[in-house]
PDB file of N, CA and C in Angstrom:
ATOM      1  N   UNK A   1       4.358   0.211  31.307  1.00  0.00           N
ATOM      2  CA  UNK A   1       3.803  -1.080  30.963  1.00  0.00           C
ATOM      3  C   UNK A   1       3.853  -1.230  29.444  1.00  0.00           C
ATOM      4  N   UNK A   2       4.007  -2.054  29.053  1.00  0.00           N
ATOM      5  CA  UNK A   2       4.089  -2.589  27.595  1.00  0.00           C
ATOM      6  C   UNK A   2       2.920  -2.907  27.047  1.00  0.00           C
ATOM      7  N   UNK A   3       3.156  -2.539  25.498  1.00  0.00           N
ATOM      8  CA  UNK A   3       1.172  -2.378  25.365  1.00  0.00           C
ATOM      9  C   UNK A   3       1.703  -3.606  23.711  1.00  0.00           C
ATOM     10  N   UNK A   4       0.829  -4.614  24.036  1.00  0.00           N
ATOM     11  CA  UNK A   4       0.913  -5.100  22.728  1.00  0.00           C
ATOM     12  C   UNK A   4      -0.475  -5.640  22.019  1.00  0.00           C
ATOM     13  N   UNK A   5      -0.410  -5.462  20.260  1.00  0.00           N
ATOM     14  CA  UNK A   5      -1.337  -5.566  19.337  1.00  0.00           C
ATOM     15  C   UNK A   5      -1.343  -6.577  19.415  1.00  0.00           C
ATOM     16  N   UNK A   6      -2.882  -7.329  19.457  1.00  0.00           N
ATOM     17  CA  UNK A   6      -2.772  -8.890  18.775  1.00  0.00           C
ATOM     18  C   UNK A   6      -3.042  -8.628  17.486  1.00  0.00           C
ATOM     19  N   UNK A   7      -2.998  -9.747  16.821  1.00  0.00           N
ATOM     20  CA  UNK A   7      -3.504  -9.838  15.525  1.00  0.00           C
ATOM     21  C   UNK A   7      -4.489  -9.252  15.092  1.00  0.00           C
ATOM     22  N   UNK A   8      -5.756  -9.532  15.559  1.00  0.00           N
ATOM     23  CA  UNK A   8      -7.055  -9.246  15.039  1.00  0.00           C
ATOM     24  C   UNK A   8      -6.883  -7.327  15.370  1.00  0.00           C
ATOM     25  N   UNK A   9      -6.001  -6.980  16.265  1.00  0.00           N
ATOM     26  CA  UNK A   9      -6.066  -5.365  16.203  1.00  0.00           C
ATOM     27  C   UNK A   9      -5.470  -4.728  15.676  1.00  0.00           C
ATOM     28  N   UNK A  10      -3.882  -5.404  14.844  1.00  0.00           N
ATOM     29  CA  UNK A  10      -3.039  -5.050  14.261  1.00  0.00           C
ATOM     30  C   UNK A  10      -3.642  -4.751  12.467  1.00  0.00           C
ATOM     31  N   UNK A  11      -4.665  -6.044  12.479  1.00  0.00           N
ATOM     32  CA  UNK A  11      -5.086  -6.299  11.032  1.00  0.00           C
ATOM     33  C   UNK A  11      -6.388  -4.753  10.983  1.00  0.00           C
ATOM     34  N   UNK A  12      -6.857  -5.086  11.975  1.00  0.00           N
ATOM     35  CA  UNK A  12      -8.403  -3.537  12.001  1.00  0.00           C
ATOM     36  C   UNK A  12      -7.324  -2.306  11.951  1.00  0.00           C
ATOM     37  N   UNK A  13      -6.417  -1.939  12.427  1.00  0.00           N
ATOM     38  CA  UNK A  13      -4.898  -0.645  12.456  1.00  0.00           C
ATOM     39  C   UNK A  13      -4.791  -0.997  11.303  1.00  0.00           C
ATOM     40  N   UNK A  14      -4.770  -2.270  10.309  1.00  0.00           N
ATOM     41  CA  UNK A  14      -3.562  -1.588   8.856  1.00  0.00           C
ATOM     42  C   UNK A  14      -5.092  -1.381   7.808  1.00  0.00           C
ATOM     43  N   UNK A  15      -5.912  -1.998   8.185  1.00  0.00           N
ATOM     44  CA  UNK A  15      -7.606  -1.773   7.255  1.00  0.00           C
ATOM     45  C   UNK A  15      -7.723  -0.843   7.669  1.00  0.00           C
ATOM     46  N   UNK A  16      -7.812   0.479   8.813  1.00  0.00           N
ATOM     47  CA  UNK A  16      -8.308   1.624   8.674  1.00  0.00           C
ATOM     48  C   UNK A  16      -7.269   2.795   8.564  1.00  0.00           C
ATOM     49  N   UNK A  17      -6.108   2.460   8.437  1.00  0.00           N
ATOM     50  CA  UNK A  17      -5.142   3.331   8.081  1.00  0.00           C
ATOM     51  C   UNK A  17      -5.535   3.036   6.656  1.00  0.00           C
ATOM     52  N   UNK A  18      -5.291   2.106   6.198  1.00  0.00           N
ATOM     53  CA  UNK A  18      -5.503   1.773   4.377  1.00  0.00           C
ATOM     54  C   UNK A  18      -6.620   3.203   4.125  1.00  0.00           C
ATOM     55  N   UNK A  19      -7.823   2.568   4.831  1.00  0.00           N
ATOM     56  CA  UNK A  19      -9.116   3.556   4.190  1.00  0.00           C
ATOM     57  C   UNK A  19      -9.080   4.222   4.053  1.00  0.00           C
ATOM     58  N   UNK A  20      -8.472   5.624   5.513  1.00  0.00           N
ATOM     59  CA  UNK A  20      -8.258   6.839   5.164  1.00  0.00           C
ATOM     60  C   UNK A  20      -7.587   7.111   4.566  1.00  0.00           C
ATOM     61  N   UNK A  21      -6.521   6.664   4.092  1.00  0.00           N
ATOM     62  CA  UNK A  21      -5.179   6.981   3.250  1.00  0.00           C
ATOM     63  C   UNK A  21      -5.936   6.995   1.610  1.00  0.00           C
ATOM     64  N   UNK A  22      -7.144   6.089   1.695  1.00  0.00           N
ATOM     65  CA  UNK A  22      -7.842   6.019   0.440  1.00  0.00           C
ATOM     66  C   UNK A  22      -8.449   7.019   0.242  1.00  0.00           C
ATOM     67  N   UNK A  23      -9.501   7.363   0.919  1.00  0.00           N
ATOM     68  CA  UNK A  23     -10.798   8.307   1.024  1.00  0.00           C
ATOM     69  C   UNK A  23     -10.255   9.692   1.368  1.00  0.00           C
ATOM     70  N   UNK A  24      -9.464   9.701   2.457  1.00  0.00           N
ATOM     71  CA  UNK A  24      -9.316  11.318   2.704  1.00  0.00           C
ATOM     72  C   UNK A  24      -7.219  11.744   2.558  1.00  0.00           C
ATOM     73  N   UNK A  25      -6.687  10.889   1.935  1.00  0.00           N
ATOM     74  CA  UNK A  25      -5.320  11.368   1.883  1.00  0.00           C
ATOM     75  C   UNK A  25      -3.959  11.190   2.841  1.00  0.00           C
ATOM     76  N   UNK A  26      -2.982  11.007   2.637  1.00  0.00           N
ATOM     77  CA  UNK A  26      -2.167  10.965   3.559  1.00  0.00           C
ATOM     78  C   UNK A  26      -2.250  11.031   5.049  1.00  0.00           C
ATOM     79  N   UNK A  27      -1.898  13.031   4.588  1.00  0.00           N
ATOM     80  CA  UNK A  27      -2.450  14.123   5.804  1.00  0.00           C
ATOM     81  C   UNK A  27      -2.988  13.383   7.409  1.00  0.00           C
ATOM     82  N   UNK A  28      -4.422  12.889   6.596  1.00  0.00           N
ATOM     83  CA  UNK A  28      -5.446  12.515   7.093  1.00  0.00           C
ATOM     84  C   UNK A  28      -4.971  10.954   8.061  1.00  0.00           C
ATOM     85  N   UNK A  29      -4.244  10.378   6.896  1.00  0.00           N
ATOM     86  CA  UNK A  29      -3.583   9.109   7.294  1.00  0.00           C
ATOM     87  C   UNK A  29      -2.995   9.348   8.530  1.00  0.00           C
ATOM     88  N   UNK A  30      -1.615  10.203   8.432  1.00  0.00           N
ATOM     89  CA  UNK A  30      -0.517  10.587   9.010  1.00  0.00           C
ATOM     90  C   UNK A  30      -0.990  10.721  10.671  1.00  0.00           C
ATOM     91  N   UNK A  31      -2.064  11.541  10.639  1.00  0.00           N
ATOM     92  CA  UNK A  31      -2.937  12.159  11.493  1.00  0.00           C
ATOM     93  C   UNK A  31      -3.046  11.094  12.318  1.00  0.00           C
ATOM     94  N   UNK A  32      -4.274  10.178  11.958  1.00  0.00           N
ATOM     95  CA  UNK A  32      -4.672   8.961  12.433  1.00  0.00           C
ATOM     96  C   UNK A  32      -3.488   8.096  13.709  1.00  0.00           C
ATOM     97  N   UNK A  33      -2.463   8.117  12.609  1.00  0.00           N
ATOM     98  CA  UNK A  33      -1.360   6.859  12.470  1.00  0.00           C
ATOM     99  C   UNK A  33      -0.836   7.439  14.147  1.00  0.00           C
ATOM    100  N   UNK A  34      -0.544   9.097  14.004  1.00  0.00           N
ATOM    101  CA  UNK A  34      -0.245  10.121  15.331  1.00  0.00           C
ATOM    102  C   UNK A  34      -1.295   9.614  16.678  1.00  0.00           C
ATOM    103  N   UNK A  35      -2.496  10.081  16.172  1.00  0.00           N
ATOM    104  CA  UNK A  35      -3.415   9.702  16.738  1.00  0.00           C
ATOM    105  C   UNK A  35      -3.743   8.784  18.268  1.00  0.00           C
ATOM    106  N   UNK A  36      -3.007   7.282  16.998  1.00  0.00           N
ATOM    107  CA  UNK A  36      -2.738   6.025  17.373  1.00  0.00           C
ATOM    108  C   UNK A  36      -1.731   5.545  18.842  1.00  0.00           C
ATOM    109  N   UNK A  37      -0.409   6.327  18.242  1.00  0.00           N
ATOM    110  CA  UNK A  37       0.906   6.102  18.769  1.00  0.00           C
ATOM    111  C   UNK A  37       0.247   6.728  19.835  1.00  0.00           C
ATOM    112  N   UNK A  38      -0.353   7.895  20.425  1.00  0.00           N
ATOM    113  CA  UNK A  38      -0.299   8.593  20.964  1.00  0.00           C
ATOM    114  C   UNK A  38      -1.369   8.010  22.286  1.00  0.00           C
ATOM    115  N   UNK A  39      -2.208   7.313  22.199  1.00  0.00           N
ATOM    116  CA  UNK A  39      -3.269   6.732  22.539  1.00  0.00           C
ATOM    117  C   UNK A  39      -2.029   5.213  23.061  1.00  0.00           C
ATOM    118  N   UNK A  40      -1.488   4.639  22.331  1.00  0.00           N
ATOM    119  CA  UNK A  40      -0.164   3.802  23.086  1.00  0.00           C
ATOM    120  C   UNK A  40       0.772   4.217  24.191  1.00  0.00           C
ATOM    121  N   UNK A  41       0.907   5.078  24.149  1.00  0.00           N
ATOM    122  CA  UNK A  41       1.736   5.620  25.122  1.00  0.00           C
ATOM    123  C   UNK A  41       1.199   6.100  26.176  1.00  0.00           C
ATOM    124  N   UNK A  42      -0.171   6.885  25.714  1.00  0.00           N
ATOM    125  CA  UNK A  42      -0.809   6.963  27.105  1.00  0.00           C
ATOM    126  C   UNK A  42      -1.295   5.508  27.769  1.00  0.00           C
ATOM    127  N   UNK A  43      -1.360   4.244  26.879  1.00  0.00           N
ATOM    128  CA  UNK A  43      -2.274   3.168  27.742  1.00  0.00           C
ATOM    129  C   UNK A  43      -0.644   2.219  28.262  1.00  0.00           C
ATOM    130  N   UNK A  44       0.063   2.938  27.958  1.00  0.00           N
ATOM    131  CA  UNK A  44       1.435   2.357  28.363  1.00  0.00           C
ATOM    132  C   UNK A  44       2.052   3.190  29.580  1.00  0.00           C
ATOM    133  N   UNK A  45       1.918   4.152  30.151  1.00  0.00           N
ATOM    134  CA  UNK A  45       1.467   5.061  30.844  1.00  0.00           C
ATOM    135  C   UNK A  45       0.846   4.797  32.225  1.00  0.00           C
ATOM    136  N   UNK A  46      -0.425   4.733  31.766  1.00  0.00           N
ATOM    137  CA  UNK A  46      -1.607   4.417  32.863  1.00  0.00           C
ATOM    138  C   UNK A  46      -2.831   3.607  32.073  1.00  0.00           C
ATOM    139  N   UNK A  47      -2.660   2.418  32.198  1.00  0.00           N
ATOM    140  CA  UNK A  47      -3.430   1.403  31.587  1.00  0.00           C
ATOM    141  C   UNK A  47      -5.280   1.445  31.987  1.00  0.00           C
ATOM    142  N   UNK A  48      -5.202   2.063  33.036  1.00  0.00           N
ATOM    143  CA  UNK A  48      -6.406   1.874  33.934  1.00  0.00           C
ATOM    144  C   UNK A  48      -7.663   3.522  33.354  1.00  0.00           C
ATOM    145  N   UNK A  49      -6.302   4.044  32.093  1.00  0.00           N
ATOM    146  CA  UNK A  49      -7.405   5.723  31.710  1.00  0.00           C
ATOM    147  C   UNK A  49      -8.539   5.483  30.686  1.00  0.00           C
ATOM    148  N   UNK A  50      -8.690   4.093  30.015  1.00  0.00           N
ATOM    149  CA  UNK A  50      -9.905   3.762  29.547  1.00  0.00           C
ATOM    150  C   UNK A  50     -11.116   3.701  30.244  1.00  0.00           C
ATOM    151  N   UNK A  51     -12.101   3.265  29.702  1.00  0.00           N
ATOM    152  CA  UNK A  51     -13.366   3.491  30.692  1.00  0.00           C
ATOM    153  C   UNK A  51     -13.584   1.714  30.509  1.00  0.00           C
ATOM    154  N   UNK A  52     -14.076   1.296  31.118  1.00  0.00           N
ATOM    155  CA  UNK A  52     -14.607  -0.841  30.731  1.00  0.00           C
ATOM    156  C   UNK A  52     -15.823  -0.838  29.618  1.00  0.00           C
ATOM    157  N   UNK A  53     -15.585  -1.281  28.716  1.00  0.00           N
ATOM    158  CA  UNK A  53     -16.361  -1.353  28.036  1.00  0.00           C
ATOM    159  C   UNK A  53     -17.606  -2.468  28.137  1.00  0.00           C
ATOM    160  N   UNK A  54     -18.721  -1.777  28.451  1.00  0.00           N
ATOM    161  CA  UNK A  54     -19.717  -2.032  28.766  1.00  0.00           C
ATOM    162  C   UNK A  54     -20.284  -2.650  27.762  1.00  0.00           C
ATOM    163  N   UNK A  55     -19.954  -3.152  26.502  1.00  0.00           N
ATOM    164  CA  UNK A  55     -20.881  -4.300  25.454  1.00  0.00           C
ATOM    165  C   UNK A  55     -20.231  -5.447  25.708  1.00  0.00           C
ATOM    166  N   UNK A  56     -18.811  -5.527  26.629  1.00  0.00           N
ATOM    167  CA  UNK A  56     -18.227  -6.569  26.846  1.00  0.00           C
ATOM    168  C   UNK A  56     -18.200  -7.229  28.394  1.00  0.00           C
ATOM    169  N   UNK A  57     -18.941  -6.530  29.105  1.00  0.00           N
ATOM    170  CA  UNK A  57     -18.714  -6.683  30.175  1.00  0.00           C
ATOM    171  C   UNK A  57     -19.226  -8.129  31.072  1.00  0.00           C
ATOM    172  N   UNK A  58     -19.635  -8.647  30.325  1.00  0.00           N
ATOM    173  CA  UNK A  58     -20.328 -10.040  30.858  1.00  0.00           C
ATOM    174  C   UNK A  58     -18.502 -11.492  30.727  1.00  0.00           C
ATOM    175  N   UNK A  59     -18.006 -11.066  30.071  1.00  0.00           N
ATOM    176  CA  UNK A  59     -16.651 -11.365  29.428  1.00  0.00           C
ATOM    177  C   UNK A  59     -16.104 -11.479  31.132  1.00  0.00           C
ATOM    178  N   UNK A  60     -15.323 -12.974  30.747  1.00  0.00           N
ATOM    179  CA  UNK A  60     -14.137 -13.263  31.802  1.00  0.00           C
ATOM    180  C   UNK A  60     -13.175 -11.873  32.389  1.00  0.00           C
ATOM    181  N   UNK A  61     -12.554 -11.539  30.826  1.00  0.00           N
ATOM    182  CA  UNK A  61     -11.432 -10.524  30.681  1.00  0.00           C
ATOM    183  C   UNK A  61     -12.083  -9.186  31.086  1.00  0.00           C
ATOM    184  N   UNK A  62     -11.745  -8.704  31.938  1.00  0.00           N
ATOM    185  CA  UNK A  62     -12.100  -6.986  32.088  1.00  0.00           C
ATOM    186  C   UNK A  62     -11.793  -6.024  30.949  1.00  0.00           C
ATOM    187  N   UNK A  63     -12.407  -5.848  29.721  1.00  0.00           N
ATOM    188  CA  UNK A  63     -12.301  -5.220  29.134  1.00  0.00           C
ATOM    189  C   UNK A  63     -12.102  -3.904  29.180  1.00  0.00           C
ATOM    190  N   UNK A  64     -11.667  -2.689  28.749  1.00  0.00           N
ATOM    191  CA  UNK A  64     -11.698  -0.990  28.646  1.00  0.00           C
ATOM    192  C   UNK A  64     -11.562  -0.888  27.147  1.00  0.00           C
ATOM    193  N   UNK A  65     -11.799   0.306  26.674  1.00  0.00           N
ATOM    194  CA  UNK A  65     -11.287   0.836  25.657  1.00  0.00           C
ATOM    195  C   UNK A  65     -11.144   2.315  26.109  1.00  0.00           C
ATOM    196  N   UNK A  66     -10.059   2.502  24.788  1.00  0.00           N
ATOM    197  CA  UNK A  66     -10.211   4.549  25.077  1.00  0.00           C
ATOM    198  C   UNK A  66     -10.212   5.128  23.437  1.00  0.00           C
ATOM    199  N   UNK A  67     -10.796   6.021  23.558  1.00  0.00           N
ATOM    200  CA  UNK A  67     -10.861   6.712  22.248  1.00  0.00           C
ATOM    201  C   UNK A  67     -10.311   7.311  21.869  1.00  0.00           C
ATOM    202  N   UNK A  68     -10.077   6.934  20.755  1.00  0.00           N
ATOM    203  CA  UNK A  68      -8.364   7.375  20.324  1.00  0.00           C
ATOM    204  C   UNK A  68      -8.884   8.940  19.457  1.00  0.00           C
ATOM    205  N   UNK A  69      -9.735   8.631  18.551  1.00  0.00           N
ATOM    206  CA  UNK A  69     -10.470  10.459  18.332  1.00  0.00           C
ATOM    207  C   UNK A  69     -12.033   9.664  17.975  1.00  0.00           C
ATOM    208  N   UNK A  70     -13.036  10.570  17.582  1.00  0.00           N
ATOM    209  CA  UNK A  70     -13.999  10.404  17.779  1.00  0.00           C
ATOM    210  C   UNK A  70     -14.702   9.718  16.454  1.00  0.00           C
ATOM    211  N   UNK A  71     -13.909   8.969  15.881  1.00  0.00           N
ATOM    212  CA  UNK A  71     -14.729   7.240  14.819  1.00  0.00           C
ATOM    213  C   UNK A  71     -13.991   6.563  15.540  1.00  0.00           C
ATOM    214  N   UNK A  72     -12.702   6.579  16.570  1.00  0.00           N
ATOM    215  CA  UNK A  72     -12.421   4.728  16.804  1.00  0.00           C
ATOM    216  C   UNK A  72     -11.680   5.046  18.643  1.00  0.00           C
ATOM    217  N   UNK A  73     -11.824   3.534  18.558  1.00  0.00           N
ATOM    218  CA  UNK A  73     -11.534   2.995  20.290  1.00  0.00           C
ATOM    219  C   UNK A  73     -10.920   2.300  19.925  1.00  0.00           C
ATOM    220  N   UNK A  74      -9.649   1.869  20.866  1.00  0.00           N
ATOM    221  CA  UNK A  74      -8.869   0.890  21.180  1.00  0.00           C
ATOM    222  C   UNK A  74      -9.470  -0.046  21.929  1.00  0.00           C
ATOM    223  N   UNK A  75      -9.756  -0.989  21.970  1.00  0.00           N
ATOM    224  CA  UNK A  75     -10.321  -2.144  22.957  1.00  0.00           C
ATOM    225  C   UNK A  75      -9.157  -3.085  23.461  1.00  0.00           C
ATOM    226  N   UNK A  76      -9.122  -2.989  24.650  1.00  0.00           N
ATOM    227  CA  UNK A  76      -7.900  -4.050  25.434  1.00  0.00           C
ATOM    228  C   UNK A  76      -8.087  -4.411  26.998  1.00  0.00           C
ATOM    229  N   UNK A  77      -7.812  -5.290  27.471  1.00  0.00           N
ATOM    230  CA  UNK A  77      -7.646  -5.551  28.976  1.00  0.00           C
ATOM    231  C   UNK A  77      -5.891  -5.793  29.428  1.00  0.00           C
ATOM    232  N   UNK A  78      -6.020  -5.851  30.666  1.00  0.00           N
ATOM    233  CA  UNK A  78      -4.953  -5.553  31.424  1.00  0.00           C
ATOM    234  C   UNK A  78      -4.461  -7.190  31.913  1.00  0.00           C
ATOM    235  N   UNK A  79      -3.511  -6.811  31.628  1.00  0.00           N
ATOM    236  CA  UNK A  79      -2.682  -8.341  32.098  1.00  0.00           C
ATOM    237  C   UNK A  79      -1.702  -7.839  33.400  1.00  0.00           C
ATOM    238  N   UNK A  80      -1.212  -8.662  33.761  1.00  0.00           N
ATOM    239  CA  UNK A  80      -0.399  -8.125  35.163  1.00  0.00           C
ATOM    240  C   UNK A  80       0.941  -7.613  34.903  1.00  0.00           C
ATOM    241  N   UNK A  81       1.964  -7.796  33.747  1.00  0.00           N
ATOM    242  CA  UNK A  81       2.610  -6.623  33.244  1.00  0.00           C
ATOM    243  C   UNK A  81       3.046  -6.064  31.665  1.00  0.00           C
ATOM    244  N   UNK A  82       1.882  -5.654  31.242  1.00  0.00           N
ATOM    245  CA  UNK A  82       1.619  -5.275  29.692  1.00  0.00           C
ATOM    246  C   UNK A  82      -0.409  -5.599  29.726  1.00  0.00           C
ATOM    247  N   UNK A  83      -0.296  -4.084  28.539  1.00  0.00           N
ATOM    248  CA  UNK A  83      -1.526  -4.367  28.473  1.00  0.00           C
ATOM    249  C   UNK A  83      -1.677  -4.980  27.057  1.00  0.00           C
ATOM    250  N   UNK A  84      -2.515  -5.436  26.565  1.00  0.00           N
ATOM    251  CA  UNK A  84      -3.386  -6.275  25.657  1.00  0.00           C
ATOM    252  C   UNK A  84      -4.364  -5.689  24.275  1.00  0.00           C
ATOM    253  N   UNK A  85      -4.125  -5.169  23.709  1.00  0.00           N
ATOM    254  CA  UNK A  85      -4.842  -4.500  22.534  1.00  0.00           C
ATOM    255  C   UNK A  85      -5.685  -5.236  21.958  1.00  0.00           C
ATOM    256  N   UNK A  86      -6.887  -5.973  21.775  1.00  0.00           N
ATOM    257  CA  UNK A  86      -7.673  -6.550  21.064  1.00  0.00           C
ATOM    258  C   UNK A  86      -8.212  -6.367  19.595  1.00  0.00           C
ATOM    259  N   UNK A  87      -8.320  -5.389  20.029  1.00  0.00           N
ATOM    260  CA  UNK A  87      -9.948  -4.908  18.847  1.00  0.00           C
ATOM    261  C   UNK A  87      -9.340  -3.523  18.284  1.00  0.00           C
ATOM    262  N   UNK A  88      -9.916  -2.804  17.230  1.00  0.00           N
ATOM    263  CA  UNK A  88      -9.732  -1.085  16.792  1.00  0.00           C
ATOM    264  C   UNK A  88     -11.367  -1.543  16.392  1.00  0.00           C
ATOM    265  N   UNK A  89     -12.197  -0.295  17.011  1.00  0.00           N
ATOM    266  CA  UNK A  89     -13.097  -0.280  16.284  1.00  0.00           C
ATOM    267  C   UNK A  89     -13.509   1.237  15.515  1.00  0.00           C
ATOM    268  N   UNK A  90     -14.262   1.041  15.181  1.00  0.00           N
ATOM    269  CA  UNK A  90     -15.311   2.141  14.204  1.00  0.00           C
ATOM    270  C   UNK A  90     -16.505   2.061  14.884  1.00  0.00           C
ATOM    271  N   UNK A  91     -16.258   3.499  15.621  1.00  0.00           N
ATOM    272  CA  UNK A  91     -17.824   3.651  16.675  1.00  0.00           C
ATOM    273  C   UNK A  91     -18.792   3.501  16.142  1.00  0.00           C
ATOM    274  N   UNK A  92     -18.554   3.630  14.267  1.00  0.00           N
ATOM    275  CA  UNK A  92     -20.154   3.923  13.834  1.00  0.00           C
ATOM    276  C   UNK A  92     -20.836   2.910  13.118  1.00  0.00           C
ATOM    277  N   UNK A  93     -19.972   1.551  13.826  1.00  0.00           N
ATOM    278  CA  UNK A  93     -20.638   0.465  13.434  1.00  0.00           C
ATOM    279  C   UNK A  93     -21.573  -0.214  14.182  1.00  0.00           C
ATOM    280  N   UNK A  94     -22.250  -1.494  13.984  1.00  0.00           N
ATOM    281  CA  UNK A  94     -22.601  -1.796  15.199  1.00  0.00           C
ATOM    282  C   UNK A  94     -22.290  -2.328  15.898  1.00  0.00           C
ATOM    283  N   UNK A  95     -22.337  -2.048  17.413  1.00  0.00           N
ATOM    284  CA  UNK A  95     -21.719  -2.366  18.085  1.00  0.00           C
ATOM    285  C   UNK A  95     -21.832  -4.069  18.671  1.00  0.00           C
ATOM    286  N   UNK A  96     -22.810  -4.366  18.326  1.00  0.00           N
ATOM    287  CA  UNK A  96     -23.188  -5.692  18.610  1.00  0.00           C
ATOM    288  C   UNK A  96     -22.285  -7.034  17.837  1.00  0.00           C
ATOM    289  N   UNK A  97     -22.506  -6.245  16.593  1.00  0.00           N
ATOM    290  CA  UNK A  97     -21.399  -6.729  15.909  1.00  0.00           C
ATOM    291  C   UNK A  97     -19.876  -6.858  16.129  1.00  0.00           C
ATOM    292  N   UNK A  98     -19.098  -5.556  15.989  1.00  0.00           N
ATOM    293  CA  UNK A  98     -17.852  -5.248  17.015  1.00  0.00           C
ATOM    294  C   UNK A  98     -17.596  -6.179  17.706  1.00  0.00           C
ATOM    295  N   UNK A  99     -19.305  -6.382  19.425  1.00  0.00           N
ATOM    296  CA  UNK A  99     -18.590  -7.296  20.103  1.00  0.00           C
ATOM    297  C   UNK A  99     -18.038  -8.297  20.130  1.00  0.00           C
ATOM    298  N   UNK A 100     -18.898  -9.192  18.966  1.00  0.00           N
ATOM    299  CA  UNK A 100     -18.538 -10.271  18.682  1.00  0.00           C
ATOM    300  C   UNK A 100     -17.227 -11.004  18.427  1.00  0.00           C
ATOM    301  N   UNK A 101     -16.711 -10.067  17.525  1.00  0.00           N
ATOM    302  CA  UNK A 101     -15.202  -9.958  17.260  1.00  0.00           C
ATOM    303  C   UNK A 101     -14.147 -10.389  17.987  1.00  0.00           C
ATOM    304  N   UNK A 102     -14.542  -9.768  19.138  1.00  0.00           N
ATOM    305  CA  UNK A 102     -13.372  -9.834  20.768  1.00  0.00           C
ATOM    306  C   UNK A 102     -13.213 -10.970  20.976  1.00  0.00           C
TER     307      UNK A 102
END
């Protein structure tokens, strides 16, 4: 299945690649960027290995996310062939906030 970024998730992917690349170095970047791809391929894969994200769940769209390492989630729902990338978040924000976003 084909996994595509919208905007608003493409723009949160190049702001938190930026950061770390700021704060903790390439390496760190590189890592992430791996991270990322890697977390694509699995939701390209088997779309259904996220869990539904439960701050969104009142939402038309069946939301999931999966965690790509442990500061961020991919947030996306499933379309009937390709999935949908919404959101990148930062777990250690709030989440109330986050939702809003979607």
């Amino acid at each position: 299945m084909r996994v595509i970024w919208l905007p608003q998730a493409q723009k949160q992917l190049r702001q938190t690649a930026k950061y770390i690349h700021r704060e903790f170095g390439q390496k760190v970047r590189n890592d992430f960027i791996r991270d990322v791809q890697h977390a694509n391929m699995l939701l390209s894969d088997n779309p259904y290995i996220g869990s539904v994200e439960q701050l969104l769940a009142d939402r038309s769209l069946k939301y999931r996310s999966y965690v790509v390492n442990r500061l961020n989630k991919i947030v996306y729902f499933i379309n009937e062939d390709h999935v949908e990338v919404t959101d990148l978040w930062d777990v250690r924000r709030e989440p109330q906030k986050l939702a809003q976003r979607v």
